[in-house]
C-alpha atoms as a PDB file:
ATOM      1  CA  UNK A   1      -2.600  58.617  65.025  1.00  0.00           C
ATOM      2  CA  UNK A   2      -5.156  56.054  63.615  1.00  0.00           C
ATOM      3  CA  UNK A   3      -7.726  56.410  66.523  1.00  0.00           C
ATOM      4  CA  UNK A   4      -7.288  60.842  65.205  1.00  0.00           C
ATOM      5  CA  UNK A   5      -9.081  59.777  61.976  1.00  0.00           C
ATOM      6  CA  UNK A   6     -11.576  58.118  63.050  1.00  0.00           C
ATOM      7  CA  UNK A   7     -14.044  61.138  63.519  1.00  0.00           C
ATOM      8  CA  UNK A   8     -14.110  62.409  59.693  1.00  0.00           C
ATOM      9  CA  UNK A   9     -16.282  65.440  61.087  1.00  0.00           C
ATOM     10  CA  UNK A  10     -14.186  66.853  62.805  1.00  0.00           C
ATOM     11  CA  UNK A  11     -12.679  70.468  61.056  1.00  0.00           C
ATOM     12  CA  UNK A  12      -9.390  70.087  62.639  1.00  0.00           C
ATOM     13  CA  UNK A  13      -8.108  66.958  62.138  1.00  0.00           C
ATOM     14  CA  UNK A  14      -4.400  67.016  61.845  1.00  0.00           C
ATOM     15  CA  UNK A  15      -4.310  68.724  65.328  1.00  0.00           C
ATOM     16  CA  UNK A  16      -5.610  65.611  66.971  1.00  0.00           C
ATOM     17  CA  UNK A  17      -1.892  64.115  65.849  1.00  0.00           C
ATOM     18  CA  UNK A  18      -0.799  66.073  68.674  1.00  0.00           C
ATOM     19  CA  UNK A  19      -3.446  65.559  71.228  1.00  0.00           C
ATOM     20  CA  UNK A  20      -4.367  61.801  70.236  1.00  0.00           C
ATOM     21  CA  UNK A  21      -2.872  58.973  72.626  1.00  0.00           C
ATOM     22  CA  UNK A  22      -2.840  55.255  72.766  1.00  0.00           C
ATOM     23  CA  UNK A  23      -3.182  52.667  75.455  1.00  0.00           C
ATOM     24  CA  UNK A  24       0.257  52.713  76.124  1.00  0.00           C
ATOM     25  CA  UNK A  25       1.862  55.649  74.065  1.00  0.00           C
ATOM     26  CA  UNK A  26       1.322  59.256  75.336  1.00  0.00           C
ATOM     27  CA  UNK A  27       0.177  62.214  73.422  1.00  0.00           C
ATOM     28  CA  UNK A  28       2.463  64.495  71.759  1.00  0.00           C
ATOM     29  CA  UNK A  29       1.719  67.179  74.482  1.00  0.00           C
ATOM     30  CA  UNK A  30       1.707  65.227  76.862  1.00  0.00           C
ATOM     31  CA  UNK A  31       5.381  63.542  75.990  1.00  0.00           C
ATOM     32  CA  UNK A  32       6.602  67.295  75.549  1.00  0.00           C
ATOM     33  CA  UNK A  33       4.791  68.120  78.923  1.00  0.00           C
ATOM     34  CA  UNK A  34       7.271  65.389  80.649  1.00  0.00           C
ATOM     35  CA  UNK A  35      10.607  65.292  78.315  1.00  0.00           C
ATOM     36  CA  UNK A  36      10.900  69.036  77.821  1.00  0.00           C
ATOM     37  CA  UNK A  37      11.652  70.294  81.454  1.00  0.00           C
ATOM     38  CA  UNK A  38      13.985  66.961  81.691  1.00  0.00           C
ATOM     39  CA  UNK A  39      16.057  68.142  78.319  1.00  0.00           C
ATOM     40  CA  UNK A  40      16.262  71.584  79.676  1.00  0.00           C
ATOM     41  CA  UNK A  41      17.442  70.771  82.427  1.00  0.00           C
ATOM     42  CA  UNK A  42      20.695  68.270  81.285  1.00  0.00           C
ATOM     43  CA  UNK A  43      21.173  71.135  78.835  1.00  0.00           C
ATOM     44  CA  UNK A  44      22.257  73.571  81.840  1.00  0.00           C
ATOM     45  CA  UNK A  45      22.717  71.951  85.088  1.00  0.00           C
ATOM     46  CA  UNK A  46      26.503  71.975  84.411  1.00  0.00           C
ATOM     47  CA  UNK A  47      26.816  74.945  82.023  1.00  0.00           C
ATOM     48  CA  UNK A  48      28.895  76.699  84.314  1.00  0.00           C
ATOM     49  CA  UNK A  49      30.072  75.015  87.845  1.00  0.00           C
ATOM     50  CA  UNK A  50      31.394  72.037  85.085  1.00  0.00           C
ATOM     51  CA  UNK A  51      33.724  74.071  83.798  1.00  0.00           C
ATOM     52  CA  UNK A  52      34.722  76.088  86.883  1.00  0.00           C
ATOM     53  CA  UNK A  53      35.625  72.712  88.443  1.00  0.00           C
ATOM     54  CA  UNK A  54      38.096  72.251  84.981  1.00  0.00           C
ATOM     55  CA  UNK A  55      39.337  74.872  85.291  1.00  0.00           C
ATOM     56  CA  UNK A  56      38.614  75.854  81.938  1.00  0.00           C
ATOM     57  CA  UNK A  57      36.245  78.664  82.122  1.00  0.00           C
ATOM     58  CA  UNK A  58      38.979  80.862  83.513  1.00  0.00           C
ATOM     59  CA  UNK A  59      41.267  80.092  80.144  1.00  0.00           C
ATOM     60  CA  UNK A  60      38.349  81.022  78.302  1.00  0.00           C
ATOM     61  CA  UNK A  61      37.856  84.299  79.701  1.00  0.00           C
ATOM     62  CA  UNK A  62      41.965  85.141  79.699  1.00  0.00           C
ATOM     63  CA  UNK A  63      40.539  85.416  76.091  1.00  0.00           C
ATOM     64  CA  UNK A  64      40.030  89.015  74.428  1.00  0.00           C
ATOM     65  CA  UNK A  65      36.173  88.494  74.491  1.00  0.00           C
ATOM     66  CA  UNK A  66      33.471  89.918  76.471  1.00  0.00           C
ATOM     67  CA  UNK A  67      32.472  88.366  79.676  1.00  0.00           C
ATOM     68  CA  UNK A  68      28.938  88.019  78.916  1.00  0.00           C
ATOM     69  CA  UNK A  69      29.223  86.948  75.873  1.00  0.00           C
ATOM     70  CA  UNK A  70      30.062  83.008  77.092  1.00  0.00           C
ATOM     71  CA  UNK A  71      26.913  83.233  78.941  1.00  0.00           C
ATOM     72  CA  UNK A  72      24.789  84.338  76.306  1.00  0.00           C
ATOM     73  CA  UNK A  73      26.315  82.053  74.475  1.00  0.00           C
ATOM     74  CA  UNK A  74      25.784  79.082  76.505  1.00  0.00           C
ATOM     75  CA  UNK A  75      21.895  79.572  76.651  1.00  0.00           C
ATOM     76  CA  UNK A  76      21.857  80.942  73.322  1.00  0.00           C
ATOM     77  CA  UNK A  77      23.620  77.430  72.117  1.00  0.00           C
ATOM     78  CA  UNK A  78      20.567  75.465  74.074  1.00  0.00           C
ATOM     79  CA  UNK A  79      17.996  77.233  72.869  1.00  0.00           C
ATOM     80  CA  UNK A  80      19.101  76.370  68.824  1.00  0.00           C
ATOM     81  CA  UNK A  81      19.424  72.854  70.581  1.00  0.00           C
ATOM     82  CA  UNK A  82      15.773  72.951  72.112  1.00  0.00           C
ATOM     83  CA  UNK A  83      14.481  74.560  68.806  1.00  0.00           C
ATOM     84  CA  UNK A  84      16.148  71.543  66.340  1.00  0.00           C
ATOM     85  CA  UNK A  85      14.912  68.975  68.066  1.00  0.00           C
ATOM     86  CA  UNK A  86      11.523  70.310  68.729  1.00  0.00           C
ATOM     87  CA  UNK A  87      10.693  71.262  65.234  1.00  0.00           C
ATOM     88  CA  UNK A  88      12.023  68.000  64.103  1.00  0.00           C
ATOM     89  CA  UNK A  89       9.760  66.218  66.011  1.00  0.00           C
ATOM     90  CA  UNK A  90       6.644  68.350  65.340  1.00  0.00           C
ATOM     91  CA  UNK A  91       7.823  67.754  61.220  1.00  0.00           C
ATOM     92  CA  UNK A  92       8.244  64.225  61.772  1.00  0.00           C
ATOM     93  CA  UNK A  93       5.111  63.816  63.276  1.00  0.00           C
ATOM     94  CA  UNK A  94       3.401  66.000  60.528  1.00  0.00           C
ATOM     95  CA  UNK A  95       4.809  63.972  57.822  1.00  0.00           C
ATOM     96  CA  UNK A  96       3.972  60.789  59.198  1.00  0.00           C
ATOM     97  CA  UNK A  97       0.587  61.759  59.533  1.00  0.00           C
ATOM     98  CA  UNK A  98       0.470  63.197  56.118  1.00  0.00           C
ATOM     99  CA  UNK A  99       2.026  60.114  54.493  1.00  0.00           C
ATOM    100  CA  UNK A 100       0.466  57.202  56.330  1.00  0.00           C
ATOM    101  CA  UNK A 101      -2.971  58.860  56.379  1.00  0.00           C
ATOM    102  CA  UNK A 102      -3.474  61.138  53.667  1.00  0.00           C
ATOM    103  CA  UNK A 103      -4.807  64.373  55.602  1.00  0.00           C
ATOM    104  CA  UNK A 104      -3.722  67.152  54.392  1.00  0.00           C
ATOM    105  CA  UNK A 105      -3.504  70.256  56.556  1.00  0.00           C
ATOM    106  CA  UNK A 106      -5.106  73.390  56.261  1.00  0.00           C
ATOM    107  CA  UNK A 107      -2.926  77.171  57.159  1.00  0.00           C
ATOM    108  CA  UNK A 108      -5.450  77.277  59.933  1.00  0.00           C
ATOM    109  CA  UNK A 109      -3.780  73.858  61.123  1.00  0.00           C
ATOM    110  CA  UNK A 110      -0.056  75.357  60.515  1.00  0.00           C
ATOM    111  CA  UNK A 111      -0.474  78.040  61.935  1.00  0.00           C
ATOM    112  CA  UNK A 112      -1.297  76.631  65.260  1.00  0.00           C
ATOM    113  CA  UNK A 113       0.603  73.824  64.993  1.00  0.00           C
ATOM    114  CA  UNK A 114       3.565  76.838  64.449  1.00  0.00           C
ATOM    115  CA  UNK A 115       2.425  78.581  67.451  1.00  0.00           C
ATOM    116  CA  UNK A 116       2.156  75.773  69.486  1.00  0.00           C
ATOM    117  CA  UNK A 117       5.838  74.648  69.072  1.00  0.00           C
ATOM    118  CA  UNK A 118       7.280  77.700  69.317  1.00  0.00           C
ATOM    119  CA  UNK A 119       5.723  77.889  72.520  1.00  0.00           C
ATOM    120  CA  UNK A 120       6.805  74.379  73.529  1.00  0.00           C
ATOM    121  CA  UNK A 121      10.609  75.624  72.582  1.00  0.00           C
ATOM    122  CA  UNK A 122       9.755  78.486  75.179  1.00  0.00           C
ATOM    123  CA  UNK A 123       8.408  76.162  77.996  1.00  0.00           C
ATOM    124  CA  UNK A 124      11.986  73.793  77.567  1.00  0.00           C
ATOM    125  CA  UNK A 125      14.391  77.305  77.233  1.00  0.00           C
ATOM    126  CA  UNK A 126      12.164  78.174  80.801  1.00  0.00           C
ATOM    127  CA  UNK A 127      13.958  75.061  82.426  1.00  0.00           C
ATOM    128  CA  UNK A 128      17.064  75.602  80.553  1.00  0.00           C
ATOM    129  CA  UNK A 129      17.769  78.999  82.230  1.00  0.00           C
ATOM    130  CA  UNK A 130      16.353  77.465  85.811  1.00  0.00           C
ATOM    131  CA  UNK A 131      19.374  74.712  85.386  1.00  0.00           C
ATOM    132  CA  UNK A 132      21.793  77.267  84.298  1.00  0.00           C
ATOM    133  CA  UNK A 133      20.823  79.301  87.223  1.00  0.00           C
ATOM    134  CA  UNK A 134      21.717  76.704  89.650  1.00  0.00           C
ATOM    135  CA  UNK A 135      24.999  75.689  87.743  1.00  0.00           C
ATOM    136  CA  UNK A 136      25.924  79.193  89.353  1.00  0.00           C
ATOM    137  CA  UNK A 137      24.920  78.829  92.715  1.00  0.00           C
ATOM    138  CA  UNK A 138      26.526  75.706  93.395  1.00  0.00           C
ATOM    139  CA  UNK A 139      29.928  74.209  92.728  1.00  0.00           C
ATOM    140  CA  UNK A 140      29.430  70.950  91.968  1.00  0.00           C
ATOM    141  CA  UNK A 141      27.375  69.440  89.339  1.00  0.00           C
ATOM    142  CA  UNK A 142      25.935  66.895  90.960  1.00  0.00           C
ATOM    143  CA  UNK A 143      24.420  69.243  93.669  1.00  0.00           C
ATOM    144  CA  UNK A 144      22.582  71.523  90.816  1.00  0.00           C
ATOM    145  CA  UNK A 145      21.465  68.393  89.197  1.00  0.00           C
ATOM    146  CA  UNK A 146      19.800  67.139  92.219  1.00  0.00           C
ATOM    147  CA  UNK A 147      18.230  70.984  93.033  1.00  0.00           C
ATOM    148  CA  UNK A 148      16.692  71.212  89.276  1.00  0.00           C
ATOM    149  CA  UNK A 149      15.463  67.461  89.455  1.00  0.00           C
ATOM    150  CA  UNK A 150      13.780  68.475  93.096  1.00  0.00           C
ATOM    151  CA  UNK A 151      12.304  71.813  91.912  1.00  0.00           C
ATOM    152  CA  UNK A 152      10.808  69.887  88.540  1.00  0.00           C
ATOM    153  CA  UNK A 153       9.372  66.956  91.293  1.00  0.00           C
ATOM    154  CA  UNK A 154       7.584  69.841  93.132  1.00  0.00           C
ATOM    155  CA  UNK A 155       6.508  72.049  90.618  1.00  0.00           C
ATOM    156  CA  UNK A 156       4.960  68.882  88.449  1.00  0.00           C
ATOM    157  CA  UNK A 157       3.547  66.848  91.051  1.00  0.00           C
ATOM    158  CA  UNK A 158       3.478  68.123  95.099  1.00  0.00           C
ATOM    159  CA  UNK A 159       2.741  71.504  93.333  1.00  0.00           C
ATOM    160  CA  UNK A 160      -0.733  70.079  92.595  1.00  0.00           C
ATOM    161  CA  UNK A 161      -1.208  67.537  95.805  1.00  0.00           C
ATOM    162  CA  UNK A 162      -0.539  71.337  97.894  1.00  0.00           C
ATOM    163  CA  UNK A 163      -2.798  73.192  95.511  1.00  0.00           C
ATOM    164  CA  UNK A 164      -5.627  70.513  96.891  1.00  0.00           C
ATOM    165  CA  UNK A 165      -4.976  70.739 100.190  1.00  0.00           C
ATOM    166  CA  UNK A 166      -5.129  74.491 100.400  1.00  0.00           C
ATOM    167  CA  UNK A 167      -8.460  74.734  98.871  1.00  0.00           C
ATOM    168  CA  UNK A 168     -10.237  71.931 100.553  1.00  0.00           C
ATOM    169  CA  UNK A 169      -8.813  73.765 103.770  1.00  0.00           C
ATOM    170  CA  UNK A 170     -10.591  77.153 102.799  1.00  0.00           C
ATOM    171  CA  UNK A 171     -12.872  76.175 100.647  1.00  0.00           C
ATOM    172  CA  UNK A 172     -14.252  72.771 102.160  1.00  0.00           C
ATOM    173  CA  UNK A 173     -16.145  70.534  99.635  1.00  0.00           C
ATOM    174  CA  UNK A 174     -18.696  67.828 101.533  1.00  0.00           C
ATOM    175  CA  UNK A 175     -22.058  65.820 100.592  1.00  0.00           C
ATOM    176  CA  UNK A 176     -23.587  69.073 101.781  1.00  0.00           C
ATOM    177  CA  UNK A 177     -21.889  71.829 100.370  1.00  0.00           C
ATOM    178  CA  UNK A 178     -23.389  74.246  97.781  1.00  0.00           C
ATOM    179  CA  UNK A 179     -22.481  74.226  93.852  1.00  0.00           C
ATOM    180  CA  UNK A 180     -21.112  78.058  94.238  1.00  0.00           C
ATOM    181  CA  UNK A 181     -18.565  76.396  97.266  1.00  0.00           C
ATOM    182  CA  UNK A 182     -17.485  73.761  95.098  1.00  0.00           C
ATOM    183  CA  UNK A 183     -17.078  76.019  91.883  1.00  0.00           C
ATOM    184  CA  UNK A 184     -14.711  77.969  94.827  1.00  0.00           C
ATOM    185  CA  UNK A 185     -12.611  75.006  95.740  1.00  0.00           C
ATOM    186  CA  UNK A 186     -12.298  73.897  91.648  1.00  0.00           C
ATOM    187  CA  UNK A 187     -11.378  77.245  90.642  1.00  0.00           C
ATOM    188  CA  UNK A 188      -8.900  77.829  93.386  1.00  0.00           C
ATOM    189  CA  UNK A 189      -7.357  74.453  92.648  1.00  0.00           C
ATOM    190  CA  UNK A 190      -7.004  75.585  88.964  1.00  0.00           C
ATOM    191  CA  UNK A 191      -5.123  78.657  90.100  1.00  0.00           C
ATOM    192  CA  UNK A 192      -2.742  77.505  92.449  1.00  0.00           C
ATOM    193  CA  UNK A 193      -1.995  74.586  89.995  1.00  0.00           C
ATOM    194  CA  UNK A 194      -0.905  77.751  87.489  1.00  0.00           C
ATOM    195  CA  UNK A 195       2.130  78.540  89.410  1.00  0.00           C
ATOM    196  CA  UNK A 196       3.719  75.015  87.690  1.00  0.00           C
ATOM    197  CA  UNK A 197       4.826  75.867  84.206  1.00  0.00           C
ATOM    198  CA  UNK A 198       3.589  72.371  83.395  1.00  0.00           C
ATOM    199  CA  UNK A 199       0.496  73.382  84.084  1.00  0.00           C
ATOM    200  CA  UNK A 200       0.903  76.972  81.937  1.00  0.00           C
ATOM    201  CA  UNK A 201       1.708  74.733  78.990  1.00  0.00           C
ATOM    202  CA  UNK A 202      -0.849  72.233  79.223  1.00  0.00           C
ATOM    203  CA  UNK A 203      -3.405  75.264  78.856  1.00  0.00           C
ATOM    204  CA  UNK A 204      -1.570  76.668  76.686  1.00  0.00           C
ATOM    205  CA  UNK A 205      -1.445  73.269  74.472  1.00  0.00           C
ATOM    206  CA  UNK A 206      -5.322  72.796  75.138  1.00  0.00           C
ATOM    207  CA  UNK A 207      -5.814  76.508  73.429  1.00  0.00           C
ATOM    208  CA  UNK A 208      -4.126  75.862  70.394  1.00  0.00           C
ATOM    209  CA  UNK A 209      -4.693  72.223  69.472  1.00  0.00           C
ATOM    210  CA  UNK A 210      -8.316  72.071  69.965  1.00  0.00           C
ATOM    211  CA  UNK A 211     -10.088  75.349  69.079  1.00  0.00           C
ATOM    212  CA  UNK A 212     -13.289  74.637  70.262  1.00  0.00           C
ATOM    213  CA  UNK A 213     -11.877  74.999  73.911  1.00  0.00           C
ATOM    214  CA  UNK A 214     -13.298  78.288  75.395  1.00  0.00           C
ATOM    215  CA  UNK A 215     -11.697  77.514  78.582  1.00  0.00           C
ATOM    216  CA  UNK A 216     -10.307  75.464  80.973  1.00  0.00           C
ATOM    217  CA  UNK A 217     -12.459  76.266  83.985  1.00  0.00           C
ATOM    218  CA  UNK A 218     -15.473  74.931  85.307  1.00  0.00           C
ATOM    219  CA  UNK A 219     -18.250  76.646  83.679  1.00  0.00           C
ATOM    220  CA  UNK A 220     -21.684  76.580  84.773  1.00  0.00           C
ATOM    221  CA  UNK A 221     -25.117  76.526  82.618  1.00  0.00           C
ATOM    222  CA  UNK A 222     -25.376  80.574  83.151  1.00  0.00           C
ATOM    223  CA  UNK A 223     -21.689  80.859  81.968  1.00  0.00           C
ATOM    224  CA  UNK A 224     -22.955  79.434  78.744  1.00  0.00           C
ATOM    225  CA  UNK A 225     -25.926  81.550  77.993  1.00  0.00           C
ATOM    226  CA  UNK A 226     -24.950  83.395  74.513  1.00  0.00           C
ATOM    227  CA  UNK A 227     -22.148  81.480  73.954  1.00  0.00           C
ATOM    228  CA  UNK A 228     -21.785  80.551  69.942  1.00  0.00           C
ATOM    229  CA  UNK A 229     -20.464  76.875  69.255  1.00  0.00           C
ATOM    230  CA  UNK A 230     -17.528  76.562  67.063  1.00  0.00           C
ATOM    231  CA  UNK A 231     -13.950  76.889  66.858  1.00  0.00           C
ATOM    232  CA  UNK A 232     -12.257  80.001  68.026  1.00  0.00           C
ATOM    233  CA  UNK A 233     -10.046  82.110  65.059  1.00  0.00           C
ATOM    234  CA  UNK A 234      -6.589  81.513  65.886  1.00  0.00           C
ATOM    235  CA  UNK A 235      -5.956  85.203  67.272  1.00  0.00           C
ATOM    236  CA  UNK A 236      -8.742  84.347  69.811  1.00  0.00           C
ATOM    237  CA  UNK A 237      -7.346  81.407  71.127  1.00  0.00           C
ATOM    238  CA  UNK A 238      -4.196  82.885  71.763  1.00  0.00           C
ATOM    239  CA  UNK A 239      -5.555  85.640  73.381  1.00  0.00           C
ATOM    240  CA  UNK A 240      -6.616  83.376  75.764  1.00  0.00           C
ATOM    241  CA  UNK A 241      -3.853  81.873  76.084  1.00  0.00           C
ATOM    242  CA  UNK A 242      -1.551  85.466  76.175  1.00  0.00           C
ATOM    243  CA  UNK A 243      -1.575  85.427  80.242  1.00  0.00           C
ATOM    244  CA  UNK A 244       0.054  81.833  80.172  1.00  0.00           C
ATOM    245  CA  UNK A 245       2.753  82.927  77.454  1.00  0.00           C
ATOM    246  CA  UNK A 246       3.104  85.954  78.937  1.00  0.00           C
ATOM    247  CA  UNK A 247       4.263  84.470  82.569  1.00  0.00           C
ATOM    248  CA  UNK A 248       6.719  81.806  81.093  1.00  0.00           C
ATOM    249  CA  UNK A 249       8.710  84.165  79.112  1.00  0.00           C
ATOM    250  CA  UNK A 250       8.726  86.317  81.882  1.00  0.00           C
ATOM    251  CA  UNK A 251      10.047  83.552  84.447  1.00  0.00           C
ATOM    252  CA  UNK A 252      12.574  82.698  81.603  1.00  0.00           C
ATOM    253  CA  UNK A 253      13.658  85.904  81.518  1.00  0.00           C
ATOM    254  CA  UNK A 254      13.926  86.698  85.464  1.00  0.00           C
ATOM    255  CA  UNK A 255      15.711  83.310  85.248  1.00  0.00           C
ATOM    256  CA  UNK A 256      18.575  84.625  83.217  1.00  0.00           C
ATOM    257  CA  UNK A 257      19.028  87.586  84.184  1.00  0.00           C
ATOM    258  CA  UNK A 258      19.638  86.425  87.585  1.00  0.00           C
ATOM    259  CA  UNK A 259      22.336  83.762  86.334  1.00  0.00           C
ATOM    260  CA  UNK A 260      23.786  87.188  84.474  1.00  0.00           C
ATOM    261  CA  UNK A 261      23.852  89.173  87.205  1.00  0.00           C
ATOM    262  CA  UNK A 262      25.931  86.493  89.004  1.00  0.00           C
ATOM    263  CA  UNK A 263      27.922  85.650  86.360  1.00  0.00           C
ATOM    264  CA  UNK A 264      29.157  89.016  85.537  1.00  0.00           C
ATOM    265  CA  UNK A 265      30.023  89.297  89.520  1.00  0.00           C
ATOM    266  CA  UNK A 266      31.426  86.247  89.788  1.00  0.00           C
ATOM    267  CA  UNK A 267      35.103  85.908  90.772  1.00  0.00           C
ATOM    268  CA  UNK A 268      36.776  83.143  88.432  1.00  0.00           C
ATOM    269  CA  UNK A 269      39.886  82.084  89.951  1.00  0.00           C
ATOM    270  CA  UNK A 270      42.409  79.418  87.289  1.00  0.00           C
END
């Protein structure tokens, strides 16, 4: 946080407590980028198939309650979870700055700071209904913990290693190739990259805690004839983020309903 106030001219400030990092200690993003699909998924990898295996799911529903209410419960219950601890770490984090510093932020800098961690709490409830999802399509626990830990490993790290190899394969890049090819290859990278939520939030991050950020693809000189330096309004950085927040919520909520479906269907036997 002490290298974040080192460039007094800078109008935003604050939101470099969030993107700064260290030698050895990680950004804020960047430690939400990593812990939050991990917390999601303990939250939920056992939801279900744990209790199944007890034996105690089917007491619970010999209850007079509705069926679907234990499994809107259950994400419901991880969700608060995800929320307290990520707003606790986004006010620790403010106050420490605050304190130790003295900077002072403005409602610009709330705002976004707002935004950006409700969207963070979105991004960890995304894994949370993944790992509740495979807590009821398989039995044991230990087999749903090792499917959400695999999907996480390919999503957040072969996702990217394919992404390359599919656009050096159709778009080659050599010593020889043309600036509109490589432009091709980077910008095909970039969008196979998108289909890891990892990557979704890291954009979406990148929008919100640095408002001078117009986008994040490569851009050439013509791209930037016109353009007006300065920081975007909020409501125009997260219109350019909208496509990103749009897709996660929409995975979290194909996600659930799917583990609904199945759980309404399912066949609890004591």
């Amino acid at each position: 946080m002490r290298d974040a106030t080192d460039n007094s001219n800078n109008d935003f400030i604050f939101l470099q407590l969030f993107t700064t990092s260290s030698g050895s200690i990680p950004s804020f993003t960047a430690f939400m980028s990593f812990l939050g699909p991990l917390t999601g998924l303990a939250l939920g990898f056992d939801a279900i198939n744990n209790e199944v295996n007890r034996g105690t799911l089917s007491k619970l529903l010999a209850q007079p309650i509705p069926r679907d209410a234990v499994i809107n419960g259950k994400f419901l219950a991880g969700v608060s979870v995800l929320s307290i601890m990520v707003f606790s770490l986004g006010l620790a984090i403010s106050s420490i700055g605050i304190i130790a510093f003295g900077i002072p932020p403005t409602f610009e800098e709330l705002m976004r700071i707002f935004v950006f961690l409700l969207i963070t709490i979105l991004y960890m409830s995304l894994w949370l209904a993944v790992s509740q999802m495979f807590s009821l399509f398989f039995r044991q626990s230990a087999t749903s913990a090792l499917a959400c830990i695999a999907l996480w490993l390919f999503l957040t790290v072969f996702a990217e290693l394919l992404a390359g190899v599919i656009a050096d394969a159709v778009y080659p890049v050599s010593s020889y190739s043309v600036l509109d090819n490589a432009l091709k290859n980077a910008n095909m990278k970039l969008m196979l990259n998108r289909i890891s939520p990892s990557t979704l939030y890291n954009e979406c991050s990148i929008y919100l805690l640095k408002p001078t950020v117009r986008t994040t693809s490569f851009v050439t000189e013509r791209d930037l004839i016109g353009a007006v330096a300065g920081a975007l309004p909020l409501t125009q950085s997260i219109l350019l983020l909208w496509p990103h927040l749009i897709t996660m919520a929409a995975l979290t909520m194909i996600s659930f309903a799917v583990s609904y479906i199945n759980f309404m269907s399912k066949e609890i036997r004591a």
